[in-house]
N, C-alpha and C. Protein backbone atom coordinates (compact mmCIF):
# COMPACT_ATOMS: atom_id res chain seq x y z
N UNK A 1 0.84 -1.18 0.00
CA UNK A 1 0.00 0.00 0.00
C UNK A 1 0.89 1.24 0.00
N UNK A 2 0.29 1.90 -0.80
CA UNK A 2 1.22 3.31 -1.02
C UNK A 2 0.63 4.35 0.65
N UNK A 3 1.66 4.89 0.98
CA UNK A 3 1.65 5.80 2.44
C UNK A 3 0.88 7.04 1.82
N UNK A 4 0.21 7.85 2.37
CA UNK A 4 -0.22 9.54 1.84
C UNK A 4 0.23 10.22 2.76
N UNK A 5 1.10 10.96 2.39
CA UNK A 5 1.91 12.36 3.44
C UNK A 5 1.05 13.06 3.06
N UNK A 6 0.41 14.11 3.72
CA UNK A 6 -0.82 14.97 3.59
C UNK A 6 -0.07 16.31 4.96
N UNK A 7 0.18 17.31 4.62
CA UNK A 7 0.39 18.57 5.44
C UNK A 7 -0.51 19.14 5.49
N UNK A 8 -0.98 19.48 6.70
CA UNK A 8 -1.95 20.72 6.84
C UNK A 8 -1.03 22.08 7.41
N UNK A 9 -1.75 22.93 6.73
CA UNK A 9 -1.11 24.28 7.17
C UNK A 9 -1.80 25.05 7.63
N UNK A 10 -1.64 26.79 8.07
CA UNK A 10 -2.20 26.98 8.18
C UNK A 10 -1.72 28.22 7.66
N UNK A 11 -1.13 28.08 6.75
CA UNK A 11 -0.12 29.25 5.56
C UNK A 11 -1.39 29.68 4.51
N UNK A 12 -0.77 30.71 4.06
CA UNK A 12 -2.17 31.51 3.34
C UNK A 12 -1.37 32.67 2.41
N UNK A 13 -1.82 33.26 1.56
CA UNK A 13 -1.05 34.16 1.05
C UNK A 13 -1.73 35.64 1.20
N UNK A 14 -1.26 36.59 1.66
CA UNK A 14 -1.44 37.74 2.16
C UNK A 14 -2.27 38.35 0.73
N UNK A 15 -3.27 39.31 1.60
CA UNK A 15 -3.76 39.90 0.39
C UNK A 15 -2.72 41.46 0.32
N UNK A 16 -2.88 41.90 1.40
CA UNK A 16 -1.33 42.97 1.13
C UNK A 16 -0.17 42.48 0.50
N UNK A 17 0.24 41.42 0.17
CA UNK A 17 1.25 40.92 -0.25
C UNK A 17 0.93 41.05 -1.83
N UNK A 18 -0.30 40.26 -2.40
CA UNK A 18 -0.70 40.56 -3.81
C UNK A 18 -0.98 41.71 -4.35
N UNK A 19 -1.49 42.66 -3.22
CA UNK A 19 -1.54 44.10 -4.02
C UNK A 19 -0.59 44.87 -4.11
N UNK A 20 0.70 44.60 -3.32
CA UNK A 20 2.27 44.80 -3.50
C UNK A 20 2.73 44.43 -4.76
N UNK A 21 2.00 42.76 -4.90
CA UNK A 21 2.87 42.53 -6.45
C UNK A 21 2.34 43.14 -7.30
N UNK A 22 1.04 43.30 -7.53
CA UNK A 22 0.42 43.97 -8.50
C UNK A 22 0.14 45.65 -8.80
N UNK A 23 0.84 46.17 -7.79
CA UNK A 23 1.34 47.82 -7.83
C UNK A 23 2.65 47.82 -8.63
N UNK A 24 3.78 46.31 -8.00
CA UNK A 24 4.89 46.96 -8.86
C UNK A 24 4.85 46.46 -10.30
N UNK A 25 4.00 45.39 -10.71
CA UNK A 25 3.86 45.39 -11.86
C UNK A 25 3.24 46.72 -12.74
N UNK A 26 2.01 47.36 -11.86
CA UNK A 26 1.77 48.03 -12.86
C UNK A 26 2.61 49.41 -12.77
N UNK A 27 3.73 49.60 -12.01
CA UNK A 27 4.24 50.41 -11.88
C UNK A 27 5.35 50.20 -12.93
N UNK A 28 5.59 49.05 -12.99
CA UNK A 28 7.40 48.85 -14.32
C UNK A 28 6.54 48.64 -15.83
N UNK A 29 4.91 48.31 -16.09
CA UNK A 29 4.67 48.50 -16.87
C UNK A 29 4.35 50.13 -17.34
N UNK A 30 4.26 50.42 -16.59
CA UNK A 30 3.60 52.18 -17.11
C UNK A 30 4.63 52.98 -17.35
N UNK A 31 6.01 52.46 -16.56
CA UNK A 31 7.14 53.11 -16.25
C UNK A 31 7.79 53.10 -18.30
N UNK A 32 7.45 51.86 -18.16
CA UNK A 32 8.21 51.13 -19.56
C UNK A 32 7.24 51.65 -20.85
N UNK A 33 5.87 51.88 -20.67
CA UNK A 33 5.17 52.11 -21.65
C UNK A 33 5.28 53.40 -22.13
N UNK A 34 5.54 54.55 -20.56
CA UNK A 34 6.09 55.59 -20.74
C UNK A 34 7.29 56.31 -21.25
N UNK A 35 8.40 55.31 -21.09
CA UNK A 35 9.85 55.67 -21.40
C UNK A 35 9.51 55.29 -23.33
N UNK A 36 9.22 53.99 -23.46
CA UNK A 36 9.17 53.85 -24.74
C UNK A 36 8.47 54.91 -25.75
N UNK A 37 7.32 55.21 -25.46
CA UNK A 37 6.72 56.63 -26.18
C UNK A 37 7.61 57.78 -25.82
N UNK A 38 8.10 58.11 -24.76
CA UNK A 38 8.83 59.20 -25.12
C UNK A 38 10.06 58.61 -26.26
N UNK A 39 10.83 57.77 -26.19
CA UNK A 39 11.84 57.70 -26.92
C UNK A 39 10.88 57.51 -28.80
N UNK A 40 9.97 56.97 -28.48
CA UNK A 40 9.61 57.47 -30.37
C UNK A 40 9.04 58.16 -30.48
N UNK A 41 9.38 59.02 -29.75
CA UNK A 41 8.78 60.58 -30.59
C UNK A 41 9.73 61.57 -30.28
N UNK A 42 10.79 60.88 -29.79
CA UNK A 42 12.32 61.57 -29.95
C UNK A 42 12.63 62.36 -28.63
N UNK A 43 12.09 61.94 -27.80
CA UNK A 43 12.40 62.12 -26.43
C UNK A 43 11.62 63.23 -26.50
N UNK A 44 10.45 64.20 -26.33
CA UNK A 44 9.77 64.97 -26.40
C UNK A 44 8.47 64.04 -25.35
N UNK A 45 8.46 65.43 -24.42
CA UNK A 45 7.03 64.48 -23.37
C UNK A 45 6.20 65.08 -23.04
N UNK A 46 4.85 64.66 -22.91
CA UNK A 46 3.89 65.23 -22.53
C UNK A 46 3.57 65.21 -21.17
N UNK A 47 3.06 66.33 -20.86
CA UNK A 47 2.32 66.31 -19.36
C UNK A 47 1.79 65.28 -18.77
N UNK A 48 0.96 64.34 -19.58
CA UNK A 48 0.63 63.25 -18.90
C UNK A 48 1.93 62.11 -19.12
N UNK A 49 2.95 62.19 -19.17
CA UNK A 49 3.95 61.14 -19.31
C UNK A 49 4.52 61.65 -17.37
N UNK A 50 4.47 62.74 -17.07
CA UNK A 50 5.14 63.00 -16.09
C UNK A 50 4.22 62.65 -15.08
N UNK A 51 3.39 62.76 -15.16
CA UNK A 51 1.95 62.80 -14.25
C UNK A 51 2.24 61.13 -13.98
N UNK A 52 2.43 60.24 -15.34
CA UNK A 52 2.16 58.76 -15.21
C UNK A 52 3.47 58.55 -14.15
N UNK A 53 4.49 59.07 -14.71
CA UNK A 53 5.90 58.59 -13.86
C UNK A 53 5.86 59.02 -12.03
N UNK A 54 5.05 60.04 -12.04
CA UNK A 54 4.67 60.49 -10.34
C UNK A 54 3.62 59.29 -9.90
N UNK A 55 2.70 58.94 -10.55
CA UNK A 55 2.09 57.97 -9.89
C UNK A 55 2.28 56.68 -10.10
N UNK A 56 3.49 55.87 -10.83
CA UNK A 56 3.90 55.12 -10.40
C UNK A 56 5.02 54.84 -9.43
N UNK A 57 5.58 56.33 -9.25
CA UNK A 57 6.21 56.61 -7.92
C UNK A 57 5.47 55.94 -6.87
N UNK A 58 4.12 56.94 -6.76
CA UNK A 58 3.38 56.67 -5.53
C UNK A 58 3.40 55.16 -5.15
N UNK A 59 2.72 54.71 -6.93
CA UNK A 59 2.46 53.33 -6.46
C UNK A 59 3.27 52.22 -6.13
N UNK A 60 5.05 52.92 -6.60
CA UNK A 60 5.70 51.98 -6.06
C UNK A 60 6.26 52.23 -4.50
N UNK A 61 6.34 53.27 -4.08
CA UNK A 61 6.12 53.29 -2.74
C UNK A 61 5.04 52.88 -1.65
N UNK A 62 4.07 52.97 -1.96
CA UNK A 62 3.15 52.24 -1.14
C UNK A 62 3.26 50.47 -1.55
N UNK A 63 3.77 50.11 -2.58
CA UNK A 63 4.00 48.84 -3.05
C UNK A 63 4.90 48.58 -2.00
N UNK A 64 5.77 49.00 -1.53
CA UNK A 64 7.24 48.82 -1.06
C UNK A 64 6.82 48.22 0.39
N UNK A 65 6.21 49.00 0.98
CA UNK A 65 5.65 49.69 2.44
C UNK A 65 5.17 48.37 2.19
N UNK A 66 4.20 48.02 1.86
CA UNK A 66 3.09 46.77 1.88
C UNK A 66 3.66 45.61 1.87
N UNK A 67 4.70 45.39 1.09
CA UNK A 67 5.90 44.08 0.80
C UNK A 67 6.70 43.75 1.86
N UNK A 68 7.13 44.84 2.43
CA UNK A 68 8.18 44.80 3.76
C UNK A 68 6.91 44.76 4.60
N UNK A 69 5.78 45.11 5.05
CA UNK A 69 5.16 44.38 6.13
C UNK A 69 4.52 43.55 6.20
N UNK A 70 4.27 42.82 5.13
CA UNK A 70 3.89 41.76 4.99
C UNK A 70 4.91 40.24 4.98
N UNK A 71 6.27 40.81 4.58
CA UNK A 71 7.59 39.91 4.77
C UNK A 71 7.53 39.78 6.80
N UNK A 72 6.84 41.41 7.27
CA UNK A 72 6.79 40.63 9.15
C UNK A 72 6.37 39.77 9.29
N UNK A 73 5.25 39.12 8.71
CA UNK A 73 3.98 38.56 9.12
C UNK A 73 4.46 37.19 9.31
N UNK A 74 4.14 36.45 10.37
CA UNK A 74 4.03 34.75 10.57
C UNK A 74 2.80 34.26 9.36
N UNK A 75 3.31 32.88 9.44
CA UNK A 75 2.58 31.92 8.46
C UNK A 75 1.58 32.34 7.43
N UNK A 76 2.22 33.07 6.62
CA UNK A 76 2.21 33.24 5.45
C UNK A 76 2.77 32.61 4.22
N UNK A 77 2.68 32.63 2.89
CA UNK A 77 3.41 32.03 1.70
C UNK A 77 4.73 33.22 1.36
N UNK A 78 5.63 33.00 1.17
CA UNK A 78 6.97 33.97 1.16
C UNK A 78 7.25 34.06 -0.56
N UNK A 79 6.09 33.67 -1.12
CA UNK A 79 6.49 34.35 -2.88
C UNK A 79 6.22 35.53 -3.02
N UNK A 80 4.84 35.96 -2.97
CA UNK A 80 4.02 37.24 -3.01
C UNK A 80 4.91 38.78 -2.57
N UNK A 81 5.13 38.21 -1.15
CA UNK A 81 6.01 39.17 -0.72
C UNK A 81 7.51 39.45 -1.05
N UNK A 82 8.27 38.64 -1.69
CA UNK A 82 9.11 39.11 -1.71
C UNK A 82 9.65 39.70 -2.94
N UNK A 83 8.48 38.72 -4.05
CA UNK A 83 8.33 39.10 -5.28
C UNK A 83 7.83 40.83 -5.68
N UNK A 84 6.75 40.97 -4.83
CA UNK A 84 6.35 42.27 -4.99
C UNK A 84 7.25 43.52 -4.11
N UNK A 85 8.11 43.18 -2.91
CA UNK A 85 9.10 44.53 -2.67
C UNK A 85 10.24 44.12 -4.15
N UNK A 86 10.62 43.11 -4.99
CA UNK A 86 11.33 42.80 -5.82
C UNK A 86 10.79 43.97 -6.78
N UNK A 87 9.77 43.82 -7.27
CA UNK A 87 9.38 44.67 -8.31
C UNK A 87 9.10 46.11 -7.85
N UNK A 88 9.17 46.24 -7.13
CA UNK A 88 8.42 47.88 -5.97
C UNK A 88 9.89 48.36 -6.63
N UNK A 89 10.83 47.68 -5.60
CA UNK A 89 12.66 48.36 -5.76
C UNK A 89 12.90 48.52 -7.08
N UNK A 90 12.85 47.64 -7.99
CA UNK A 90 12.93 47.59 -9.33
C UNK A 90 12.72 48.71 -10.01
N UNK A 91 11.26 49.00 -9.70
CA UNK A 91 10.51 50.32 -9.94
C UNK A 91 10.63 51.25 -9.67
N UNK A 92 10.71 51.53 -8.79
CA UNK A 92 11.95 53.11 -7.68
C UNK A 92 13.02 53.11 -8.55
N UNK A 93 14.20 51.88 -8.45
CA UNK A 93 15.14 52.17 -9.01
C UNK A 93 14.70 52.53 -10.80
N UNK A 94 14.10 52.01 -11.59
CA UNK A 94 13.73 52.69 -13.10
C UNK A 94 13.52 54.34 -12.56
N UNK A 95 12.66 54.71 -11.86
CA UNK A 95 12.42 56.04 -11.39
C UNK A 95 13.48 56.81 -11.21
N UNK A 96 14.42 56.46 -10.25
CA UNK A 96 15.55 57.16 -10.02
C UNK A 96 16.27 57.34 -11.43
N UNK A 97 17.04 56.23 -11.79
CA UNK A 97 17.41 56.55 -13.21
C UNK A 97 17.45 57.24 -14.16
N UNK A 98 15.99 57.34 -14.97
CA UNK A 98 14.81 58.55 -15.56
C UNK A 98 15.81 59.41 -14.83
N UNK A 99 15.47 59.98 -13.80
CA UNK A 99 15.25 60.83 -13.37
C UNK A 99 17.01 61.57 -13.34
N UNK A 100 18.01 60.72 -12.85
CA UNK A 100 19.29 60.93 -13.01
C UNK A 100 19.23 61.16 -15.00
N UNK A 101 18.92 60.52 -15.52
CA UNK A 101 19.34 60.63 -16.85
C UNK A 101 19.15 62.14 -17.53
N UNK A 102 17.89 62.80 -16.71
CA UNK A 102 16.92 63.49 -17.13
C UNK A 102 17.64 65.12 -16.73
N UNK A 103 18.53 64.66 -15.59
CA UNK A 103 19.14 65.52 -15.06
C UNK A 103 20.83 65.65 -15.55
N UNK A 104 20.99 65.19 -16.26
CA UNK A 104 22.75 64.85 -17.36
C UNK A 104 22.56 65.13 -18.21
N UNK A 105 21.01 65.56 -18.83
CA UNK A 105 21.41 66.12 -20.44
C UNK A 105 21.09 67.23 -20.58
């Protein structure tokens, strides 16, 4: 007879943790959708390109905040969270960049 190892847990995956990942996603997508239109149209930007890059600021800062306290938390799943401060930093750092680049030419 075959044995059944069966774990019960009582692990769960944070919902602050998913809306962490899914801020910094949409923060490196908007970041990226934004950089790319400015560069074909020859680096020339519109008001709403700056507007987009401030609020994926926001959103990767509150992404950040949410990732690191949710990495406190006992018995939880440890993808969500670490994946989403992964992409938060990611995202800050594209921000900073821009922003250094923006300031060298």
């Amino acid at each position: 007879m075959w044995k059944k190892n069966y774990i019960f847990t009582n692990k769960k995956h944070s919902n602050r943790a998913i809306m962490s990942t899914i801020l910094g996603g949409l923060s490196l997508v908007s970041l990226g959708i934004v950089t790319y239109l400015s560069y074909s149209q020859g680096g020339v930007m519109h008001g709403g390109y700056g507007v987009t890059g401030v609020l994926a600021t926001i959103y990767s800062l509150i992404g950040l905040i949410l990732g690191i306290l949710t990495l406190r938390e006992k018995d939880i799943y440890r993808i969500f969270p670490v994946l989403g401060t992964i992409l938060n930093v990611v995202a800050l750092g594209g921000v900073s960049f821009l922003l250094y680049l923006g300031s060298r030419l």
